[in-house]
C-alpha atoms as a PDB file:
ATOM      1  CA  UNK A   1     145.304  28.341 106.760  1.00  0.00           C
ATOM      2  CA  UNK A   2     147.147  31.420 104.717  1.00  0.00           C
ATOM      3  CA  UNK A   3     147.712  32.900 107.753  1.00  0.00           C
ATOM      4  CA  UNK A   4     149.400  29.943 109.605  1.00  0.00           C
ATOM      5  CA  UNK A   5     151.422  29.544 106.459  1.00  0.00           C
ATOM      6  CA  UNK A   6     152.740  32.772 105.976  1.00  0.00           C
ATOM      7  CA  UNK A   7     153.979  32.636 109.787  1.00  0.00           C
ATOM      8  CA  UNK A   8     155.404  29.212 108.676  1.00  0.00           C
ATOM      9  CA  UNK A   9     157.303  30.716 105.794  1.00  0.00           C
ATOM     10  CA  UNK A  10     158.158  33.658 108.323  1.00  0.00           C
ATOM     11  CA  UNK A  11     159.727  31.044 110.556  1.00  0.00           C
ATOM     12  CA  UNK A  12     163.739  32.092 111.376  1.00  0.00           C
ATOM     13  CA  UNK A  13     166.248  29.526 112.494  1.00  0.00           C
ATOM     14  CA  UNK A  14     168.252  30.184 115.583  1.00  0.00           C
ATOM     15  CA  UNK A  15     171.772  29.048 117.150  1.00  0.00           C
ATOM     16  CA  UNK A  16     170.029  25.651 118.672  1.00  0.00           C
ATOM     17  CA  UNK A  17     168.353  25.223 115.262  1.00  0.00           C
ATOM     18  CA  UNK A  18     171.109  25.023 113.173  1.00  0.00           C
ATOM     19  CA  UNK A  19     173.582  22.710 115.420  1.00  0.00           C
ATOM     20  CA  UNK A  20     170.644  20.207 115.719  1.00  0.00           C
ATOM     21  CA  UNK A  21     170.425  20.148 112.122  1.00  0.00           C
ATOM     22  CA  UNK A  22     174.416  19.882 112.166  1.00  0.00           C
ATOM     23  CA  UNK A  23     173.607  17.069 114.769  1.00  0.00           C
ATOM     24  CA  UNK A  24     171.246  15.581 112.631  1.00  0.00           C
ATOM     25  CA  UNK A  25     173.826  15.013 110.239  1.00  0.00           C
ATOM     26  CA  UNK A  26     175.949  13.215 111.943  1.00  0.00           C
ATOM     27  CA  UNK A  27     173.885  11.008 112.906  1.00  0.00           C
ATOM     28  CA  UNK A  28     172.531  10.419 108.958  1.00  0.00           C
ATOM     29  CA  UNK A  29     176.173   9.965 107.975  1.00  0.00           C
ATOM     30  CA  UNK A  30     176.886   7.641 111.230  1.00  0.00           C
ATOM     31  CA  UNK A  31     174.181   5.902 109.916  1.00  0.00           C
ATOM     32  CA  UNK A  32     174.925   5.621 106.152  1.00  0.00           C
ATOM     33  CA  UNK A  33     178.511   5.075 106.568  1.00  0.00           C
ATOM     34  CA  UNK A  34     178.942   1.537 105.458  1.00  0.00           C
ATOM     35  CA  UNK A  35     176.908   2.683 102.143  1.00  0.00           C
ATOM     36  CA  UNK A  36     178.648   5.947 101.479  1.00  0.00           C
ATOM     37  CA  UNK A  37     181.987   3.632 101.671  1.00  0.00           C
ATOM     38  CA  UNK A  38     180.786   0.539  99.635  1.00  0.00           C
ATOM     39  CA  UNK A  39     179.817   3.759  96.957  1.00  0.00           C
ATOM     40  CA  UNK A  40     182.903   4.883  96.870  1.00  0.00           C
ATOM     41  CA  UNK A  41     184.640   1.285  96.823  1.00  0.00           C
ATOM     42  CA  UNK A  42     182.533   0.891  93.380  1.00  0.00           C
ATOM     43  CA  UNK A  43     184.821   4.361  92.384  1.00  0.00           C
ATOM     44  CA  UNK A  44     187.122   5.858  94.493  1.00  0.00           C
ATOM     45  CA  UNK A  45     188.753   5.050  97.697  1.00  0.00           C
ATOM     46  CA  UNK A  46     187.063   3.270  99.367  1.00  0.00           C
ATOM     47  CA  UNK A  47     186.849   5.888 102.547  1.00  0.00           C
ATOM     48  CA  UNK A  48     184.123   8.330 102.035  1.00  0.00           C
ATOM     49  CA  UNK A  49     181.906   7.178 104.489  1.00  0.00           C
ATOM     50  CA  UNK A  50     184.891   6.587 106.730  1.00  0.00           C
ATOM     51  CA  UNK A  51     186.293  10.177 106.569  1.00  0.00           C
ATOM     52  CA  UNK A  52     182.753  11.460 107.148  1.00  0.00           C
ATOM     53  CA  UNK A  53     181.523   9.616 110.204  1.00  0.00           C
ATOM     54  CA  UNK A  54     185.552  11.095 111.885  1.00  0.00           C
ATOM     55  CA  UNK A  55     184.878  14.395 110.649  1.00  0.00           C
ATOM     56  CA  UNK A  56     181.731  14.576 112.212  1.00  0.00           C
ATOM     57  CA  UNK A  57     182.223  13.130 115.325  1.00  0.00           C
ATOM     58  CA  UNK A  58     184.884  15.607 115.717  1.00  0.00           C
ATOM     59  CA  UNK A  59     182.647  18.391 114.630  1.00  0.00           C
ATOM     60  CA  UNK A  60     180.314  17.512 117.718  1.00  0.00           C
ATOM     61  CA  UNK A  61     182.850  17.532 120.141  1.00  0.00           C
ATOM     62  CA  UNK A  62     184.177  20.880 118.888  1.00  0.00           C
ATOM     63  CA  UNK A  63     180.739  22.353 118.561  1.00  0.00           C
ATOM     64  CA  UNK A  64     179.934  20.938 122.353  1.00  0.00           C
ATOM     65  CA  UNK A  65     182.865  22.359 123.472  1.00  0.00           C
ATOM     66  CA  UNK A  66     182.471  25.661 121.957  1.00  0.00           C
ATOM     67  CA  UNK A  67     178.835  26.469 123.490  1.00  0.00           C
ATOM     68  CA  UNK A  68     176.010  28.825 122.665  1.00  0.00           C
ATOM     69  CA  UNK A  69     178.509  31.751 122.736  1.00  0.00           C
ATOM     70  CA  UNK A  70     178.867  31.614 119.269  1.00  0.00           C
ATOM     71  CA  UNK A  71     176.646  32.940 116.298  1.00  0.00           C
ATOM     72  CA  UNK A  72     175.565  31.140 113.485  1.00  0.00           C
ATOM     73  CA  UNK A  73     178.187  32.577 110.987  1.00  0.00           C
ATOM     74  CA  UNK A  74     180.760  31.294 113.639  1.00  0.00           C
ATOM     75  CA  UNK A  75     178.961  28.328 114.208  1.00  0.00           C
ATOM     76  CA  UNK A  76     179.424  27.020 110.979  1.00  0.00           C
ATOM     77  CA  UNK A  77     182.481  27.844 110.233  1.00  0.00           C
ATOM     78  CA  UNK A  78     184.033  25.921 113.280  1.00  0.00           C
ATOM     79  CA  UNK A  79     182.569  23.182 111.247  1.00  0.00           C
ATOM     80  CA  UNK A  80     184.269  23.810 108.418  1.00  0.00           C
ATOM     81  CA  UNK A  81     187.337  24.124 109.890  1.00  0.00           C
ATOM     82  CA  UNK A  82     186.978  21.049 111.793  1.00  0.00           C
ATOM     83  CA  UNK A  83     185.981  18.873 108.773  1.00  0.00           C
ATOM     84  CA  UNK A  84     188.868  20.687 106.645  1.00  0.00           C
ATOM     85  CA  UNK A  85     191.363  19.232 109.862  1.00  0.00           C
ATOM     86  CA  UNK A  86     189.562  16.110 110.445  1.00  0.00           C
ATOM     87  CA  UNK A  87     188.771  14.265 106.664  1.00  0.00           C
ATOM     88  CA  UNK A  88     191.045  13.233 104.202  1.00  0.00           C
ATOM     89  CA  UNK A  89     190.378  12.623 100.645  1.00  0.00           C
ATOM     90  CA  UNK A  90     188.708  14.951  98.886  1.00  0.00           C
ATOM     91  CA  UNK A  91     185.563  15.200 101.012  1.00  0.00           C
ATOM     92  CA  UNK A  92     187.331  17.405 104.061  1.00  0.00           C
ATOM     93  CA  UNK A  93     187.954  20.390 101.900  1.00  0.00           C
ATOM     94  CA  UNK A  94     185.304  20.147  99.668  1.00  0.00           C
ATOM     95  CA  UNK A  95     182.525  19.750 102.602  1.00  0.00           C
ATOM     96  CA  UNK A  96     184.505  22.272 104.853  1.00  0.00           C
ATOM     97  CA  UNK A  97     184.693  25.086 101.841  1.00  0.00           C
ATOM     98  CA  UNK A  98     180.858  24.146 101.787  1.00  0.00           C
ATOM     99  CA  UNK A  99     180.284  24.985 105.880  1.00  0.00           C
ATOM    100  CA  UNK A 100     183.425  28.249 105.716  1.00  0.00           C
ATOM    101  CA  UNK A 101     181.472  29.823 102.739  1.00  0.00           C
ATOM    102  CA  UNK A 102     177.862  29.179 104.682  1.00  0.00           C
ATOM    103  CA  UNK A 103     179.534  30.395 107.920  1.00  0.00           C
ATOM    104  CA  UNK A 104     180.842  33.498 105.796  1.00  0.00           C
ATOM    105  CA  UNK A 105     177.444  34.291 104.082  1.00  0.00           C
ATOM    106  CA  UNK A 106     175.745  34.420 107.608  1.00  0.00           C
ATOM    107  CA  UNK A 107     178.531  36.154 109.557  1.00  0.00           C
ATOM    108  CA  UNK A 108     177.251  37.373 113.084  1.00  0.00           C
ATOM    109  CA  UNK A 109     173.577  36.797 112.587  1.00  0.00           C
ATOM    110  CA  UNK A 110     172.106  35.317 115.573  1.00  0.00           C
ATOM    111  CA  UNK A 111     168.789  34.135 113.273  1.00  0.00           C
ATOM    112  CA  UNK A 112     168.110  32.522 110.205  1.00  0.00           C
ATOM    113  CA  UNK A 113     165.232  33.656 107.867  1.00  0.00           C
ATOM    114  CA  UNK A 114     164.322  31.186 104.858  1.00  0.00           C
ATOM    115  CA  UNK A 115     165.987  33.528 102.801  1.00  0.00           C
ATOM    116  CA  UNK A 116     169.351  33.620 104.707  1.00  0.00           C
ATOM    117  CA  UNK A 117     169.341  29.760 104.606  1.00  0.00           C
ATOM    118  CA  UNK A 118     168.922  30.231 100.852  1.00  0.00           C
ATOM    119  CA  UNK A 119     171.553  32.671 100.825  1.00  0.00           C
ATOM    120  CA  UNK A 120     174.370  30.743 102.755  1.00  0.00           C
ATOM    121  CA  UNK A 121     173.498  27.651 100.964  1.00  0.00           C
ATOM    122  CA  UNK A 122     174.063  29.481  97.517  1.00  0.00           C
ATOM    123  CA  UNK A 123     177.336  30.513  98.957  1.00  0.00           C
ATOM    124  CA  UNK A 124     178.680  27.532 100.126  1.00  0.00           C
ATOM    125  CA  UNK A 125     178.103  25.376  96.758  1.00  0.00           C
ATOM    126  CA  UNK A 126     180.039  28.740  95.025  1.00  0.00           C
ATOM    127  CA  UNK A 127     182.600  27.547  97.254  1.00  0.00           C
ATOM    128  CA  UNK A 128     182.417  24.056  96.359  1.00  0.00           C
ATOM    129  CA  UNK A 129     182.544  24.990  92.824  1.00  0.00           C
ATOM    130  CA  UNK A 130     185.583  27.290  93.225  1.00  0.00           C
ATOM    131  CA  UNK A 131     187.230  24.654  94.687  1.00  0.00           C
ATOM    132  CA  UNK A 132     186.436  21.470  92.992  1.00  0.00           C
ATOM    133  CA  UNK A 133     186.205  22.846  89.679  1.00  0.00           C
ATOM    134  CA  UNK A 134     182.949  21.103  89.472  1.00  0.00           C
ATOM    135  CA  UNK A 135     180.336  21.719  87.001  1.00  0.00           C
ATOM    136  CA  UNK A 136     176.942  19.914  87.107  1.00  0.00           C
ATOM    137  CA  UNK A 137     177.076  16.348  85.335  1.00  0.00           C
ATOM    138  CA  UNK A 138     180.294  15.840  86.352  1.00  0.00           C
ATOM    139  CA  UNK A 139     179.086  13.142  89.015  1.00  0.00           C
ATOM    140  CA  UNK A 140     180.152  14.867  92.260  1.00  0.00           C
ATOM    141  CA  UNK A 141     178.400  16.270  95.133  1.00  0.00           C
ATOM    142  CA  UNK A 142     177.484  19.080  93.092  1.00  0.00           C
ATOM    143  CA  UNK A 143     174.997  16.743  90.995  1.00  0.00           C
ATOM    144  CA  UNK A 144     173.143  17.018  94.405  1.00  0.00           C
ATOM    145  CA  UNK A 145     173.720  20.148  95.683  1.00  0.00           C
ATOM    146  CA  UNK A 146     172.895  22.392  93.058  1.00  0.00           C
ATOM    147  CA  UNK A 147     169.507  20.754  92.405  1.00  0.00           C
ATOM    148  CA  UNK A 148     169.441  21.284  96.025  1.00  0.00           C
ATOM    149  CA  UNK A 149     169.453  25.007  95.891  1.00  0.00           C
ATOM    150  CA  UNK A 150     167.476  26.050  92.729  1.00  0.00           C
ATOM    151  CA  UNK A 151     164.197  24.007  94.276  1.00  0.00           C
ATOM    152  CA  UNK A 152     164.585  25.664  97.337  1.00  0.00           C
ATOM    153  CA  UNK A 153     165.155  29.831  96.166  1.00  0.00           C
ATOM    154  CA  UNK A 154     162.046  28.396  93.279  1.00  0.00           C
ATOM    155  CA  UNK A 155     159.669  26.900  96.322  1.00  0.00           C
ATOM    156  CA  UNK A 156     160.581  30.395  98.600  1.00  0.00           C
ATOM    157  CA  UNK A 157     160.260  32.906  95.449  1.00  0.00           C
ATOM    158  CA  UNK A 158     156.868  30.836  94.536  1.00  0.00           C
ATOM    159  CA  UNK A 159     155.369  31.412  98.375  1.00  0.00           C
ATOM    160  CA  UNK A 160     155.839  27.860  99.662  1.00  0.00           C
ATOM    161  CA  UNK A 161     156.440  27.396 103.432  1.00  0.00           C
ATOM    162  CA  UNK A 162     159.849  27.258 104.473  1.00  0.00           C
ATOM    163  CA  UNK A 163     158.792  23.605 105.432  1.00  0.00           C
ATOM    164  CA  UNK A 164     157.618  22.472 102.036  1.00  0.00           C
ATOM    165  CA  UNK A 165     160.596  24.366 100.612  1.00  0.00           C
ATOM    166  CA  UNK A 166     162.778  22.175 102.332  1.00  0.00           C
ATOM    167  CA  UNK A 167     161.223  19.555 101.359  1.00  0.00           C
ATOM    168  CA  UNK A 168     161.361  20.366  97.632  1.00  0.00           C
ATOM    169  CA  UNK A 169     165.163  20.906  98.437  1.00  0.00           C
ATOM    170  CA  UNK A 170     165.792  17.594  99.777  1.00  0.00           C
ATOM    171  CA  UNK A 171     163.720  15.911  96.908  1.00  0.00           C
ATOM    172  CA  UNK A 172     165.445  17.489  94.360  1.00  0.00           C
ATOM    173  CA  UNK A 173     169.359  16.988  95.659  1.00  0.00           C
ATOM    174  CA  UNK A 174     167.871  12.983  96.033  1.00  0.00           C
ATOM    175  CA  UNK A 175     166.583  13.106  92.408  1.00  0.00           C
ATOM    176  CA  UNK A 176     169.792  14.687  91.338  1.00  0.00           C
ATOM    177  CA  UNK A 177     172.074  12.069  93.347  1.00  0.00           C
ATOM    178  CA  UNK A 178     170.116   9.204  91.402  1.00  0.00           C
ATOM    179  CA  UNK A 179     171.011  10.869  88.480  1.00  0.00           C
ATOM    180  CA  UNK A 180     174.699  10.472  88.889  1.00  0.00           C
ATOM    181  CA  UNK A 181     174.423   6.932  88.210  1.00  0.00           C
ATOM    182  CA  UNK A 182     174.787   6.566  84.599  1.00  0.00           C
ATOM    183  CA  UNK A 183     177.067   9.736  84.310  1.00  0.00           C
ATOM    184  CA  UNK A 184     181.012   9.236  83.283  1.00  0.00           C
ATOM    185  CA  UNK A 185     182.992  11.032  85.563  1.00  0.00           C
ATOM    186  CA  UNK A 186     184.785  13.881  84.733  1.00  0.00           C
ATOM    187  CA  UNK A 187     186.536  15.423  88.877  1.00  0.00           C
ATOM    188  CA  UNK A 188     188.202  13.450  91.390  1.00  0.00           C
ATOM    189  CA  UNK A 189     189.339  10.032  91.927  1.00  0.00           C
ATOM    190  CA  UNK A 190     186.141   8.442  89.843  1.00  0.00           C
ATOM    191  CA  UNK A 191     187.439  10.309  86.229  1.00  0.00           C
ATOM    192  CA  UNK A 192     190.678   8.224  86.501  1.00  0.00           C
ATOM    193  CA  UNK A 193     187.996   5.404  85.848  1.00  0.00           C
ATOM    194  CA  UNK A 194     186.603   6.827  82.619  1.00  0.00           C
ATOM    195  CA  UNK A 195     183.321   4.705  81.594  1.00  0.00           C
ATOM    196  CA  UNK A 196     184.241   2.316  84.017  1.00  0.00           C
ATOM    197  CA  UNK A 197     182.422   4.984  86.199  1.00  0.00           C
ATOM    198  CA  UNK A 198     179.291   5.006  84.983  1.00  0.00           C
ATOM    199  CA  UNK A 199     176.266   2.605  86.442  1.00  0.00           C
ATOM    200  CA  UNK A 200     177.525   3.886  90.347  1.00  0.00           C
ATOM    201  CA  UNK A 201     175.876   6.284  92.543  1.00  0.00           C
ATOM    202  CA  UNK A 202     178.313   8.999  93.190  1.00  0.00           C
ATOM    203  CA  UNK A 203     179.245   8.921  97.117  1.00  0.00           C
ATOM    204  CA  UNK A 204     179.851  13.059  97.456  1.00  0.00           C
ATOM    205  CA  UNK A 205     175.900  13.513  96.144  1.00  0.00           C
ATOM    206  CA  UNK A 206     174.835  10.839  98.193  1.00  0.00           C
ATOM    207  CA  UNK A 207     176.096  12.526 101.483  1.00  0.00           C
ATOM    208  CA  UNK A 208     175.109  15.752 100.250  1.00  0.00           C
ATOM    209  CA  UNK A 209     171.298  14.781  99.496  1.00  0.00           C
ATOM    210  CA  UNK A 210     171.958  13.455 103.564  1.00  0.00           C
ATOM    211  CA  UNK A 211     172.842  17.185 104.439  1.00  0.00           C
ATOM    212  CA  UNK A 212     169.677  18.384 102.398  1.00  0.00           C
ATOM    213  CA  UNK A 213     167.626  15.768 103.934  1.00  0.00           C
ATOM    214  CA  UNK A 214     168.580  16.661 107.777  1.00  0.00           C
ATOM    215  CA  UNK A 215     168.184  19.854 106.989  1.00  0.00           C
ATOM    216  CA  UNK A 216     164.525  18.856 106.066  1.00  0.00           C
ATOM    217  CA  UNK A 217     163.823  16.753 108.574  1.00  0.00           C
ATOM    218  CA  UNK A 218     165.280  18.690 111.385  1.00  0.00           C
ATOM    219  CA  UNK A 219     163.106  22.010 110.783  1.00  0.00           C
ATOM    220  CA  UNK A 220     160.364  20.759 108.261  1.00  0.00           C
ATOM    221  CA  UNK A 221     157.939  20.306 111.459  1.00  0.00           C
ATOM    222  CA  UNK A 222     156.988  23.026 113.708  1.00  0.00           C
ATOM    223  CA  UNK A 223     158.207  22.603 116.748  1.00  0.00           C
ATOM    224  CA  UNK A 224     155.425  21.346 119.443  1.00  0.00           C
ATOM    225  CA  UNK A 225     154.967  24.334 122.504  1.00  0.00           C
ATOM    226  CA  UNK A 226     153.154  24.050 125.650  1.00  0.00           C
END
């Protein structure tokens, strides 16, 4: 059993890896669209979910098109270009800073160890930050994503299995989107409604627990061989 889980936690991500997770995605927001845009309805726009589902249909036809040629680093950042071209509101340069800074962190590496997945997920919500201004509690996807992160780098640093550290991950960016409901809003669109804002799930965590969840989902079973 230690043995099988220290090849688990060993386990490296490679160029199909990541774009099904990518994939995986788009099919979570495809699928949570109408929510993500009734949630922001309650406090925003009105076209989170909206933006999301064009962005990332676009990503997938840009990440088709581009092939296998490409290495993870460049992988991800035609993502984040394509979102930062592709979604309006806030969401396209937030979410593409996220995917740039990921695609940055990971620059030519044709694998992923647990540790570089940590790594390029700490850079891309540094990103997010830099850009949005965003500190936690100020109901935005960083309520999500930063909970996110610290479960993840505590599961790896404690010995967990890359599998149960994404887990963790996901768990703790859905804990930290529930969370956002009583918060005021203090960044984007939602602070022009002062208290009004509070007693609504915040739309930006709710996607971002989505991209914490693929990722989960995606690689948090071995895959089957033979």
């Amino acid at each position: 059993m230690a043995e099988s889980e220290q090849a688990s936690r060993r386990m490296s991500l490679g160029h199909d890896d990541v774009l099904r997770w990518i994939r995986a995605f788009g099919t979570e927001v495809d699928a949570n669209k109408e929510q993500l845009t009734q949630l922001d309805a309650a406090v925003g726009d009105g076209d989170h979910g909206i933006n999301m589902q064009r962005g990332m249909s676009a990503v997938l036809v840009k990440v088709d098109a581009a092939g296998e040629e490409q290495d993870i680093g460049a992988l991800l950042k035609t993502v984040g270009m394509t979102l930062v071209s592709t979604v309006g509101g806030a969401g396209g340069p937030l979410y593409g800073t996220l995917f740039l800074q990921m695609g940055m962190a990971v620059a030519g590496k044709d694998e992923l160890s647990p540790d570089d997945w940590a790594a390029a997920l700490e850079a891309g919500i540094a990103g997010v930050q830099a850009r949005g201004k965003a500190e936690p509690g100020d109901k935005t996807m960083i309520d999500a994503l930063i909970p996110g992160r610290d479960a993840l780098k505590a599961a790896l640093a404690g010995g967990a299995s890359f599998e149960d550290a994404l887990r963790q991950s996901a768990d703790a960016a859905g804990q930290g989107m529930r969370d956002t409901v009583p918060l005021v809003a203090r960044k984007g669109r939602a602070s022009y409604l002062g208290e009004r804002s509070a007693g609504h799930q915040d739309p930006g965590a709710t996607s971002s627990h989505l991209l914490l969840e693929a990722a989960a989902e995606t690689w948090g079973e071995p895959e089957q061989t033979g």
